[in-house]
C-alpha atoms as a PDB file:
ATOM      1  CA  UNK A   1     -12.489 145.789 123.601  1.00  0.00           C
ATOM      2  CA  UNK A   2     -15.317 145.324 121.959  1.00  0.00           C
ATOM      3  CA  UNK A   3     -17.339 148.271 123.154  1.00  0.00           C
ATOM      4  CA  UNK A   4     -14.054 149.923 121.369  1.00  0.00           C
ATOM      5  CA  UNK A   5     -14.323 148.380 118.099  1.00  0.00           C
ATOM      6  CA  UNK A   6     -17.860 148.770 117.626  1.00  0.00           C
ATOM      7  CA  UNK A   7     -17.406 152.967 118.172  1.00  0.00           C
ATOM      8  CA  UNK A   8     -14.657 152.250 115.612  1.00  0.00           C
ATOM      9  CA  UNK A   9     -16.780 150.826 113.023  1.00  0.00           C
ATOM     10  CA  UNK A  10     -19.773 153.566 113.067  1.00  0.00           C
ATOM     11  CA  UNK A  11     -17.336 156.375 112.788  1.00  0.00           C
ATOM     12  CA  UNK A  12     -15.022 154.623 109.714  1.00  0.00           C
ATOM     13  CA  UNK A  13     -18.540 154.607 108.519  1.00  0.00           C
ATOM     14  CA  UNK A  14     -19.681 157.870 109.048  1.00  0.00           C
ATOM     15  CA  UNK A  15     -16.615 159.002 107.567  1.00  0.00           C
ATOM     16  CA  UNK A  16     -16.223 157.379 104.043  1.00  0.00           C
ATOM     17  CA  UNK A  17     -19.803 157.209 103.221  1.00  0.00           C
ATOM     18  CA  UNK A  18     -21.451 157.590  99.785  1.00  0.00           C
ATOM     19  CA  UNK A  19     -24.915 156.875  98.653  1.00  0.00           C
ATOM     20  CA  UNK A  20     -26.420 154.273  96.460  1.00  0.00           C
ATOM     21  CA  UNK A  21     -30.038 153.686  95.669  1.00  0.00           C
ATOM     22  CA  UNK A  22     -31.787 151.406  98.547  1.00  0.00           C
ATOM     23  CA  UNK A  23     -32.753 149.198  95.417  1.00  0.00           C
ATOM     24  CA  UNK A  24     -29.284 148.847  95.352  1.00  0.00           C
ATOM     25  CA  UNK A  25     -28.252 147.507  98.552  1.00  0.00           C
ATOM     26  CA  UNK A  26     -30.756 146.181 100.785  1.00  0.00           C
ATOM     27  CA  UNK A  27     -31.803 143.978 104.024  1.00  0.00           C
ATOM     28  CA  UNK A  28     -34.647 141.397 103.649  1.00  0.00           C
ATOM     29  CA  UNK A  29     -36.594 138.797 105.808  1.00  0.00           C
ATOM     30  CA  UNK A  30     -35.900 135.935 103.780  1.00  0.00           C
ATOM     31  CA  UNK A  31     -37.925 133.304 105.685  1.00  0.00           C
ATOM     32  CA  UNK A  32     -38.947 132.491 109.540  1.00  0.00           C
ATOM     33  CA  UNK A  33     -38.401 129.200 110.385  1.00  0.00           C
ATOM     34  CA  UNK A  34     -40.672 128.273 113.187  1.00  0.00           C
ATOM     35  CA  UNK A  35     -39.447 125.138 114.499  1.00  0.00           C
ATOM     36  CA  UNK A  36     -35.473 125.674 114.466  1.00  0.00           C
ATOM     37  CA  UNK A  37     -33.684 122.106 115.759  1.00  0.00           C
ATOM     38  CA  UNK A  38     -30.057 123.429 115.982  1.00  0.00           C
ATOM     39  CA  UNK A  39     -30.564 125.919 118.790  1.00  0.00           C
ATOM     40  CA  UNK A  40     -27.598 126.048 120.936  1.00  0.00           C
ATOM     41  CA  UNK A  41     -29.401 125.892 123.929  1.00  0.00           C
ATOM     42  CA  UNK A  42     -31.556 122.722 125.752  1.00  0.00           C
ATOM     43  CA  UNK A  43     -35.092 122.547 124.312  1.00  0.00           C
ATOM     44  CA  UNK A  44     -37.844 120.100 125.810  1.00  0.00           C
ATOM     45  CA  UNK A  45     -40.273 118.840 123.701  1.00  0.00           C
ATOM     46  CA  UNK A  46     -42.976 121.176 124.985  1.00  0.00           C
ATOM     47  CA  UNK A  47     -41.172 123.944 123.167  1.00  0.00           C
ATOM     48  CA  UNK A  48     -40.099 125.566 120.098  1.00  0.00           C
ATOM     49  CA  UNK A  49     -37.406 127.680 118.617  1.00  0.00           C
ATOM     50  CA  UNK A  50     -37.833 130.027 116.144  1.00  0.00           C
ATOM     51  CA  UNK A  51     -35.121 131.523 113.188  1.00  0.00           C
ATOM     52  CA  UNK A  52     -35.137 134.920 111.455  1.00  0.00           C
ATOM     53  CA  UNK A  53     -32.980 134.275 107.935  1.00  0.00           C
ATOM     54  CA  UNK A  54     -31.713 137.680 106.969  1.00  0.00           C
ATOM     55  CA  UNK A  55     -30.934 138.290 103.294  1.00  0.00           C
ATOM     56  CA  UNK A  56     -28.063 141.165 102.139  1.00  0.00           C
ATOM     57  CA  UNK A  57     -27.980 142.544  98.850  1.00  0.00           C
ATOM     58  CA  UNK A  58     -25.310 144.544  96.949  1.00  0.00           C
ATOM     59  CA  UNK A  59     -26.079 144.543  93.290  1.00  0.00           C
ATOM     60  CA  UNK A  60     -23.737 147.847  93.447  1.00  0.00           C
ATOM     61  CA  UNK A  61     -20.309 147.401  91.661  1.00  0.00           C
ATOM     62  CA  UNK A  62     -18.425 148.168  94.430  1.00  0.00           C
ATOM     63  CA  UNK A  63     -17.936 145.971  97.629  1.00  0.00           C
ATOM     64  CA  UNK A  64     -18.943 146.642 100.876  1.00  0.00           C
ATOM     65  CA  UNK A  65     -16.233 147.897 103.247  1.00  0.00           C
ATOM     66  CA  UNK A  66     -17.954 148.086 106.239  1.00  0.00           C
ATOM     67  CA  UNK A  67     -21.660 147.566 107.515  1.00  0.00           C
ATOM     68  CA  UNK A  68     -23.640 148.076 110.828  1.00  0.00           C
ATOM     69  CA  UNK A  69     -27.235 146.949 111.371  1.00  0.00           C
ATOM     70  CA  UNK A  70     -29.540 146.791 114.171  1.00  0.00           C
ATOM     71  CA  UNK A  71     -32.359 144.955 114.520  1.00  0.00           C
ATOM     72  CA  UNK A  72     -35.235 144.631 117.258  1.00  0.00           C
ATOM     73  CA  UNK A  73     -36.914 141.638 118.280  1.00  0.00           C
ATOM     74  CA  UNK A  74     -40.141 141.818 120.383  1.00  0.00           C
ATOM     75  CA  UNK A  75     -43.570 140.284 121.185  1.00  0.00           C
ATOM     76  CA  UNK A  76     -47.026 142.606 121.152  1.00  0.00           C
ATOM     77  CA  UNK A  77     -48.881 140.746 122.696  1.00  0.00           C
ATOM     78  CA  UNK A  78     -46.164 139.040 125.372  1.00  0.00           C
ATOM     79  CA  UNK A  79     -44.651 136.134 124.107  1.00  0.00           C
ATOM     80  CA  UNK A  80     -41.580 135.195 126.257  1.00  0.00           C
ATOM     81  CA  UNK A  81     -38.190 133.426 125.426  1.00  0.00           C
ATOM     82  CA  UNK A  82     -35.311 132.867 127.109  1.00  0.00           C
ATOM     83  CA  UNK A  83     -32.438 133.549 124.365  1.00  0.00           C
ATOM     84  CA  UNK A  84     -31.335 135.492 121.579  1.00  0.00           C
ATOM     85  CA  UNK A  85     -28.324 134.684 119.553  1.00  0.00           C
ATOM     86  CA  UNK A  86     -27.068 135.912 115.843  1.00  0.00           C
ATOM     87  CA  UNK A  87     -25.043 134.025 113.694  1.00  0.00           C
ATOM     88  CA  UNK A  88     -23.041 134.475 110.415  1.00  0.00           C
ATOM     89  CA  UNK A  89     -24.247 131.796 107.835  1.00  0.00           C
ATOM     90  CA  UNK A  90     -21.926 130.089 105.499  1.00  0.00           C
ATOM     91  CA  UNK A  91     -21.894 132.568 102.720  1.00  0.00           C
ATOM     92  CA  UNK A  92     -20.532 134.893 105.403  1.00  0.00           C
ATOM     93  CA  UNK A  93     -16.421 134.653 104.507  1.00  0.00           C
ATOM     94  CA  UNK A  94     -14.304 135.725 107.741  1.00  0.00           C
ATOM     95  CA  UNK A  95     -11.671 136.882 105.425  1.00  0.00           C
ATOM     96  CA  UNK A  96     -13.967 139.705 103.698  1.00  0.00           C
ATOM     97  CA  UNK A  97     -13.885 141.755 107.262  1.00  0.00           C
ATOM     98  CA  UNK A  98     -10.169 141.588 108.792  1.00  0.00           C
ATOM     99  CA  UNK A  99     -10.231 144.481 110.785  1.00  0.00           C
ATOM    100  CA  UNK A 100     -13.332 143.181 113.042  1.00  0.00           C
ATOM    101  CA  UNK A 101     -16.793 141.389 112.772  1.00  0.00           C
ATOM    102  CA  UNK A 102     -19.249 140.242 115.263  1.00  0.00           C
ATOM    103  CA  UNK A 103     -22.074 141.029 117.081  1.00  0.00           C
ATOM    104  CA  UNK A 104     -23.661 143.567 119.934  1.00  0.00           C
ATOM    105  CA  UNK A 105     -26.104 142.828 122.022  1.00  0.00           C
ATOM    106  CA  UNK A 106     -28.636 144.906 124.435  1.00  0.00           C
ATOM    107  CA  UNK A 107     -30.640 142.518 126.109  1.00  0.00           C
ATOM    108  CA  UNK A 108     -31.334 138.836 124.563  1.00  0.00           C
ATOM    109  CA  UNK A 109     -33.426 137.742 127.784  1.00  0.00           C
ATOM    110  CA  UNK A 110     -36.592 137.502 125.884  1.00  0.00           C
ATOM    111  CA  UNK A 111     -37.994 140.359 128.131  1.00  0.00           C
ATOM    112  CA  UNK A 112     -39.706 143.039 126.403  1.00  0.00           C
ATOM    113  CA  UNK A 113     -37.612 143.453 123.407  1.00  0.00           C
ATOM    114  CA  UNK A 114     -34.010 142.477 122.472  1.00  0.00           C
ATOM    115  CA  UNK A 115     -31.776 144.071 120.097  1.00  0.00           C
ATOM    116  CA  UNK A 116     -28.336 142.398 118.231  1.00  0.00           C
ATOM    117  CA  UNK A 117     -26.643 144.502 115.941  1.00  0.00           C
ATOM    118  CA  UNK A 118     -24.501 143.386 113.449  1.00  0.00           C
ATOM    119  CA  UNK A 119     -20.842 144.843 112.574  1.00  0.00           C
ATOM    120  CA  UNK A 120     -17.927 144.374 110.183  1.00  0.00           C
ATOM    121  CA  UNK A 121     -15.188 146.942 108.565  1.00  0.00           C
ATOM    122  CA  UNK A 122     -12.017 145.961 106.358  1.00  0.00           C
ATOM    123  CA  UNK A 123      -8.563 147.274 106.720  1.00  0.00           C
ATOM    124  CA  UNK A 124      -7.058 145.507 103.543  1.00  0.00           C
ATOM    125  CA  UNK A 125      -9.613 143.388 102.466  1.00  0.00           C
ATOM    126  CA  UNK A 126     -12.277 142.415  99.865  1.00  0.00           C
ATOM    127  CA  UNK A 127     -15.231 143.267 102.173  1.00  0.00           C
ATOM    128  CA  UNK A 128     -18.599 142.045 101.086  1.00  0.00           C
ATOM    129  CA  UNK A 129     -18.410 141.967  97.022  1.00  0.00           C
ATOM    130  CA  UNK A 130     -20.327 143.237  94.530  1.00  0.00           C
ATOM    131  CA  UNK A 131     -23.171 141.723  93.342  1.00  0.00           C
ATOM    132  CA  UNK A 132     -24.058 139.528  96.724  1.00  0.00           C
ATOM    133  CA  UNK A 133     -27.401 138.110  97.017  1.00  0.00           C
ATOM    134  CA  UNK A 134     -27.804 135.703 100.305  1.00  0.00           C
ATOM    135  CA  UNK A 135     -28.944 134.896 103.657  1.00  0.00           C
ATOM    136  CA  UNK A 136     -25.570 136.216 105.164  1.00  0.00           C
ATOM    137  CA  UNK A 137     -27.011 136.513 108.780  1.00  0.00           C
ATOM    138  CA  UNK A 138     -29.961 134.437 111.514  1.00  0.00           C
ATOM    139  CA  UNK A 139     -31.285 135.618 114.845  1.00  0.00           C
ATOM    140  CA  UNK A 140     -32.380 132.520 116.862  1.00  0.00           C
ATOM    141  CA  UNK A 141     -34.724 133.163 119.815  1.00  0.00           C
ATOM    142  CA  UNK A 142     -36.292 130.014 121.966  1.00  0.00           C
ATOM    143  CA  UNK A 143     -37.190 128.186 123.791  1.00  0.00           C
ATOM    144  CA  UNK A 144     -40.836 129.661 123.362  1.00  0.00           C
ATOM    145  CA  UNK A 145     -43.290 127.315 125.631  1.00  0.00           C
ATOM    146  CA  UNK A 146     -46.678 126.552 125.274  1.00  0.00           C
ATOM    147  CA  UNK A 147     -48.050 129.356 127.084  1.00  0.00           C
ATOM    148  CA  UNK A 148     -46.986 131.813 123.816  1.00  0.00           C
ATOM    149  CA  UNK A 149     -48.753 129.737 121.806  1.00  0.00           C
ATOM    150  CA  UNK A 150     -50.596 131.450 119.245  1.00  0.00           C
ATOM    151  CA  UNK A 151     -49.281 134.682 120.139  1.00  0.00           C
ATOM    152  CA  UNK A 152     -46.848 137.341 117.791  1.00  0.00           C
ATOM    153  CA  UNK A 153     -43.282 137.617 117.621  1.00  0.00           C
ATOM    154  CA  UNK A 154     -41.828 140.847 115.404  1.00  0.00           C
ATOM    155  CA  UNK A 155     -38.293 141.480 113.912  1.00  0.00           C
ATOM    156  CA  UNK A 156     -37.416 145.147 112.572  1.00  0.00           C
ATOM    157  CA  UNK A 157     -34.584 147.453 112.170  1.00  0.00           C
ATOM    158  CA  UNK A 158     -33.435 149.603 114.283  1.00  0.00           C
ATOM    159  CA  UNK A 159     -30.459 152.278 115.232  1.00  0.00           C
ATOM    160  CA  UNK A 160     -28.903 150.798 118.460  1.00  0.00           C
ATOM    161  CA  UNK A 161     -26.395 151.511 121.368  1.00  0.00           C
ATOM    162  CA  UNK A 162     -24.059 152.641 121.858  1.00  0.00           C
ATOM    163  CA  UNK A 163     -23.013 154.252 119.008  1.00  0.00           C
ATOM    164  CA  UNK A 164     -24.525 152.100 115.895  1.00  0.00           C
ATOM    165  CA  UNK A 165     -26.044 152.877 112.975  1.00  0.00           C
ATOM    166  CA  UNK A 166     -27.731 151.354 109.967  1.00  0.00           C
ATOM    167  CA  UNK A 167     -25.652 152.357 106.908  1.00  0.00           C
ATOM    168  CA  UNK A 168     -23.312 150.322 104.804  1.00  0.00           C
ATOM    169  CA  UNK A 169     -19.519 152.186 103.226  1.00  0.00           C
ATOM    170  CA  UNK A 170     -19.396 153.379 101.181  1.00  0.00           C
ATOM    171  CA  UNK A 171     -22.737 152.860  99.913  1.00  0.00           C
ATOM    172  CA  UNK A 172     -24.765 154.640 102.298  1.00  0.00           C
ATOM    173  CA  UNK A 173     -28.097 153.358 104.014  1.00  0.00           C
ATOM    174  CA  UNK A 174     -29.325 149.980 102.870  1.00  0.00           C
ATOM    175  CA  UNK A 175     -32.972 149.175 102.456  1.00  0.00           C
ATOM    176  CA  UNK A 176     -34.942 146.875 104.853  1.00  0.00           C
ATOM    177  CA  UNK A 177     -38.178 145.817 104.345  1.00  0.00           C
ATOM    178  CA  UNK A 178     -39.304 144.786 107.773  1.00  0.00           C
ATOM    179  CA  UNK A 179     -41.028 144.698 110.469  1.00  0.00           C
ATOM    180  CA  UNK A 180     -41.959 141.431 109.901  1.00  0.00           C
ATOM    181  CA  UNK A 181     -44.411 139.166 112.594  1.00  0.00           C
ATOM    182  CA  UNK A 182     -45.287 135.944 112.684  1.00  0.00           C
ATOM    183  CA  UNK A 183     -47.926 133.733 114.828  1.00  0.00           C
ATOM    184  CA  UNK A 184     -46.068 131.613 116.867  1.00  0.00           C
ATOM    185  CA  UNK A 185     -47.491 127.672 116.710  1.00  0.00           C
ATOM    186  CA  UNK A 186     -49.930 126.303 118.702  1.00  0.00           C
ATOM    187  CA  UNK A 187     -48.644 123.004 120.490  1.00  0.00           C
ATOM    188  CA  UNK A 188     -50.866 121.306 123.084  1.00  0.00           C
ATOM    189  CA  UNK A 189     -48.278 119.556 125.687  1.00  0.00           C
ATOM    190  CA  UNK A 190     -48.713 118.180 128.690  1.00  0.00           C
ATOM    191  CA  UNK A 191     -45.886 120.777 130.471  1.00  0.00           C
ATOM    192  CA  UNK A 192     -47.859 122.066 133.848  1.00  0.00           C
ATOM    193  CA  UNK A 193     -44.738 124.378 134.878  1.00  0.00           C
ATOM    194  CA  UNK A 194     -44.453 125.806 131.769  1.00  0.00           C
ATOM    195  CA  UNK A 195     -40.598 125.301 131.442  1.00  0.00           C
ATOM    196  CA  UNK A 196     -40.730 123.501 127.684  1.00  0.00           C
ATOM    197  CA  UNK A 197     -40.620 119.712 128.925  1.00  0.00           C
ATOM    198  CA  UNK A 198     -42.884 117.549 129.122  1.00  0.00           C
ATOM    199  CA  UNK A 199     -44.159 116.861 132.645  1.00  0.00           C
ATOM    200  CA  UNK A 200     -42.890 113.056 132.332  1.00  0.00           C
ATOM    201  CA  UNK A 201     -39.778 113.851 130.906  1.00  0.00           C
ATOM    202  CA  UNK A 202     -39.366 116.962 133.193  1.00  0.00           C
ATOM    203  CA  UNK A 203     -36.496 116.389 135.820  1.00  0.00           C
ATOM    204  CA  UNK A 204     -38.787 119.296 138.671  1.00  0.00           C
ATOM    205  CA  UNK A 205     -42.337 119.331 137.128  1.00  0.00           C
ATOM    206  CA  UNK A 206     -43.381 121.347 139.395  1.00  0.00           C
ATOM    207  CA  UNK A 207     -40.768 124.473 138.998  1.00  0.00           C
ATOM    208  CA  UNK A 208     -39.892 125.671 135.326  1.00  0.00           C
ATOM    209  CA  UNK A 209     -36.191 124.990 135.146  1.00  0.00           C
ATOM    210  CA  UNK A 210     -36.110 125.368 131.370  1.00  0.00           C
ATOM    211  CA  UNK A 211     -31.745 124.244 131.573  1.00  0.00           C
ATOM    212  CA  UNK A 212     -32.657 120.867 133.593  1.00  0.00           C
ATOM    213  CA  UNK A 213     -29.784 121.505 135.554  1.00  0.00           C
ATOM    214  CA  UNK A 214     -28.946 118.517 137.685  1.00  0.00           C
ATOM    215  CA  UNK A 215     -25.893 118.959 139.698  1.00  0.00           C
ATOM    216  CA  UNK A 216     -25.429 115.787 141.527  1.00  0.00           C
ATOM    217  CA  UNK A 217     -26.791 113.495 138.907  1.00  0.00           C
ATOM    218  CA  UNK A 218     -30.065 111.848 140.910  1.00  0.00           C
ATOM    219  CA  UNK A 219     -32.419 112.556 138.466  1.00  0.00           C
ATOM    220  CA  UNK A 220     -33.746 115.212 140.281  1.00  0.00           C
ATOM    221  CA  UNK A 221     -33.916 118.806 138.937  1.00  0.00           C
ATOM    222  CA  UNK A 222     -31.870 121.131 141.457  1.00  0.00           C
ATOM    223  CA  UNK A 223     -34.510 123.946 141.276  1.00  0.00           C
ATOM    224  CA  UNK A 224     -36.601 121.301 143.173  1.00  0.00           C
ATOM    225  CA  UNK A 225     -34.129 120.028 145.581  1.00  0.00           C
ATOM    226  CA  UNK A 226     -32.452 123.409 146.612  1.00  0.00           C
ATOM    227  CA  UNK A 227     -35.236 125.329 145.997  1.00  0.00           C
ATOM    228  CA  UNK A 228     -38.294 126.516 148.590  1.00  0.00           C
ATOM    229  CA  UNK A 229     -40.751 127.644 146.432  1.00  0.00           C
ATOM    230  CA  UNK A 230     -41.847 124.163 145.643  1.00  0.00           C
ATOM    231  CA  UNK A 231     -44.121 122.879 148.258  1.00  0.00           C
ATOM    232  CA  UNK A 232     -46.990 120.902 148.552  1.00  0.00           C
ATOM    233  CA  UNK A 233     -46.770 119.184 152.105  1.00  0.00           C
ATOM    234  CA  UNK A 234     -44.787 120.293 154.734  1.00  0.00           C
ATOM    235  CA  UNK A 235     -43.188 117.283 156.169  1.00  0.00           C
ATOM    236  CA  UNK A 236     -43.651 115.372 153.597  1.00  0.00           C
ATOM    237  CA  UNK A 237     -40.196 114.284 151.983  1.00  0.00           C
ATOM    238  CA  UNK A 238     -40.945 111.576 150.062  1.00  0.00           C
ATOM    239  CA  UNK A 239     -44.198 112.566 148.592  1.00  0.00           C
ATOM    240  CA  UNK A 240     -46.509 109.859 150.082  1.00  0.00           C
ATOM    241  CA  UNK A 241     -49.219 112.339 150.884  1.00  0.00           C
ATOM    242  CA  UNK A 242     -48.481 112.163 154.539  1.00  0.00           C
ATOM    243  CA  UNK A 243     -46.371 114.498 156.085  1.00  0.00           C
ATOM    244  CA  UNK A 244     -43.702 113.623 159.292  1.00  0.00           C
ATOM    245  CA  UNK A 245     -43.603 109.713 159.416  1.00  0.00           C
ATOM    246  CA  UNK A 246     -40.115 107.382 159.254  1.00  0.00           C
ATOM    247  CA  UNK A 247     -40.592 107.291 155.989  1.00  0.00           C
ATOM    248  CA  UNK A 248     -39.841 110.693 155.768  1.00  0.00           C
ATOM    249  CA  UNK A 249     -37.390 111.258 158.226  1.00  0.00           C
ATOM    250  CA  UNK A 250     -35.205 108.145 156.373  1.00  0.00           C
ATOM    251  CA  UNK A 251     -35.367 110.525 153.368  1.00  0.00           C
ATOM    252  CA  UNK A 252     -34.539 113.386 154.232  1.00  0.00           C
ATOM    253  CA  UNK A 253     -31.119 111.554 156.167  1.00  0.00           C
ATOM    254  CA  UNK A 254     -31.052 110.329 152.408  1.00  0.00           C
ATOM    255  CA  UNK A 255     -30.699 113.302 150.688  1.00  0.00           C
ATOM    256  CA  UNK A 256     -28.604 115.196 153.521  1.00  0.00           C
ATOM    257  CA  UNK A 257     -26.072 112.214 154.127  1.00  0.00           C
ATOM    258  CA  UNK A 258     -26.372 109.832 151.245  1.00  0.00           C
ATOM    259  CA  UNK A 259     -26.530 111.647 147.414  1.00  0.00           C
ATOM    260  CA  UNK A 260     -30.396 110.881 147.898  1.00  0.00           C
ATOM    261  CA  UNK A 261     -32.806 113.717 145.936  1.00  0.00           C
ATOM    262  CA  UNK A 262     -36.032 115.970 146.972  1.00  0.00           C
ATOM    263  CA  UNK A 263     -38.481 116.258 144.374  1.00  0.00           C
ATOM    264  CA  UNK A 264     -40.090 119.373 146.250  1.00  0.00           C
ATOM    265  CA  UNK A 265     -37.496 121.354 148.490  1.00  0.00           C
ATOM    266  CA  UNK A 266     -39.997 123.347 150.102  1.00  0.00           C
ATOM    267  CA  UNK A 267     -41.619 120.213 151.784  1.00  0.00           C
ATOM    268  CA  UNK A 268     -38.053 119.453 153.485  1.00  0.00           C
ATOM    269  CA  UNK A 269     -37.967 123.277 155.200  1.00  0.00           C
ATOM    270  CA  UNK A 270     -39.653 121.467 158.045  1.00  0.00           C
ATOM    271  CA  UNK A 271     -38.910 124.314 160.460  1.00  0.00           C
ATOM    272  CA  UNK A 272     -39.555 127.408 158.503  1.00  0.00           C
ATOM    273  CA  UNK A 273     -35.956 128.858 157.434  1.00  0.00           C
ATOM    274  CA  UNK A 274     -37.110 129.571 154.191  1.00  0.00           C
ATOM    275  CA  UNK A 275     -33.874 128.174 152.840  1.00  0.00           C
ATOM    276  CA  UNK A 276     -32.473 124.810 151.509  1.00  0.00           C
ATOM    277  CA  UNK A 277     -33.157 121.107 153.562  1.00  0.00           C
ATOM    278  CA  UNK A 278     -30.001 120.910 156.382  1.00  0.00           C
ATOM    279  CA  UNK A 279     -29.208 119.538 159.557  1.00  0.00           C
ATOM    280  CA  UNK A 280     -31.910 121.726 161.450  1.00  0.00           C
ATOM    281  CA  UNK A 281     -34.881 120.541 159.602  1.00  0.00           C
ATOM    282  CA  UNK A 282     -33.479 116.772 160.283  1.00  0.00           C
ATOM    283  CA  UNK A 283     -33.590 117.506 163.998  1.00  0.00           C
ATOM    284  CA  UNK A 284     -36.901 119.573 163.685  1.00  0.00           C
ATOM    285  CA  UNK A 285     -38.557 116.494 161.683  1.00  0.00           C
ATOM    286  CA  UNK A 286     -37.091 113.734 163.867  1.00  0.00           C
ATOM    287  CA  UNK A 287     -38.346 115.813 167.173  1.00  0.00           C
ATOM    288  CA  UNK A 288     -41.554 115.747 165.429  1.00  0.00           C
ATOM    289  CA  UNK A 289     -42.039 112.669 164.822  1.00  0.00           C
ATOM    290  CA  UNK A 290     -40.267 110.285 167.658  1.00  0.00           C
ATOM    291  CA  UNK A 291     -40.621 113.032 170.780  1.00  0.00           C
ATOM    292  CA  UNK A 292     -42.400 115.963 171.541  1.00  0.00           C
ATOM    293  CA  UNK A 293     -41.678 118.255 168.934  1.00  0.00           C
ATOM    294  CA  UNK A 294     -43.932 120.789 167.038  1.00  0.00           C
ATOM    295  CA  UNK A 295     -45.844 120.030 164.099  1.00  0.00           C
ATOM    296  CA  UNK A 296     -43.802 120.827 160.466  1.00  0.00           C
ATOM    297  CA  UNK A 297     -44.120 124.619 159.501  1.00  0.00           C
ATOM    298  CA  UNK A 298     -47.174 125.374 156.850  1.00  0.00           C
ATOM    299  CA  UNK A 299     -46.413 125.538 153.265  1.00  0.00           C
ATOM    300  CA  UNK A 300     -46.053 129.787 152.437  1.00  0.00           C
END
């Protein structure tokens, strides 16, 4: 549906078109705010968010009946973030755009580049009036960790998929002043995974699991208990330093049998499997240590 109404709105466009002076109507950068608090994502304190404000101008006397933008938003030098999301501010009035508004997105992963562009057409109403000067529109991007400090994020126009294009009706095509960069801020934090908490607030410090995601509620991140890649000791469960003693083998029938958590999942995959702590690695430790057993598998 909305792949539908978004063809829709480029070819009203294209179709009742006329052309005012890009004086006239226009797209600015109106300010970057560099540590955004109201992201709608989970932040840590070892990261920041940042917030493109986007300013439209008509001083036409005609309003705007419809609109499509595009913009781009990318790092030179390879700063990474996890989200992208646009938003209509206040001044934006749902009621000047009844046929549709919203939003398009190709890619808001924080890979490369990601692009949003922005739509609205009337059918019987006002449309954006003559005269408007505001921030109508932000793009949000975070949460940008500490190892992007110091490096460049860009935002700047651009014609977009599938079938979008930068013009507002029946104007024509609207100025922008772009691209615009900005330095992103240097914060020292202690944050060894790199996930945007720090490491004594950080539920797995030793994954990045940036959405702290805890399923079971133990205080223990689940990228570290269902995940192998952390591993620092085979055999050793409970982090002592010494791997495959009782102490061990009473928590890992802790986690299996009793809500109990794994602060490194990889040390648990006592026999190798490569996958999550189960029954076999219980029997594998407990062979280890009170019979004959083999020795826990090697970190890989």
């Amino acid at each position: 549906m909305l792949f539908r109404s978004f063809g829709l709105v480029a070819l009203l466009l294209l179709c009742f078109s006329a052309v005012a002076s890009a004086e006239e109507i226009s797209v600015s950068l109106d300010r970057i705010e560099t540590n955004w608090e109201d992201a709608p994502w989970q932040t840590g304190g070892c990261a920041r968010n940042l917030l493109f404000c986007l300013r439209f101008t008509n001083q036409t006397d005609k309003a705007v009946l419809g609109f499509t933008n595009g913009f781009r938003i990318y790092s030179p030098d390879g700063a990474r973030w996890n989200h992208t999301r646009a938003a209509y501010t206040e001044a934006f009035d749902p009621d000047w755009f009844d046929l549709t508004f919203g939003f398009k997105y190709r890619g808001a992963t924080g890979e490369v580049s990601d692009t949003v562009g922005s739509y609205g057409v009337v059918m019987i109403s006002e449309g954006l009036p003559a005269g408007f000067d505001d921030v109508l529109m932000h793009v949000g991007i975070g949460p940008i960790t500490g190892s992007s400090g110091g490096k460049t994020v860009c935002i700047d126009s651009t014609w977009y998929r599938p079938s979008g294009v930068w013009m507002w009706a029946p104007h024509g095509f609207p100025a922008w002043d772009g691209p615009h960069c900005c330095s992103i801020p240097v914060f020292p934090c202690a944050d060894a995974d790199d996930d945007g908490f720090e490491d004594d607030k950080d539920n797995c410090p030793q994954l990045a699991n940036p959405d702290q995601a805890d399923g079971n509620g133990n205080g223990i991140g689940d990228a570290c208990e269902n995940s192998h890649g952390c591993c620092t000791l085979s055999g050793d469960i409970n982090l002592d330093g010494t791997a495959g003693d009782i102490s061990d083998v009473v928590a890992m029938v802790a986690f299996l049998f009793r809500q109990g958590g794994i602060e490194c999942g990889g040390n648990a995959d006592v026999d190798g499997s490569e996958g999550p702590a189960n029954i076999a690695d219980l029997v594998f430790l407990t062979s280890y240590v009170f019979g004959s057993g083999p020795a826990p598998r090697s970190c890989r």
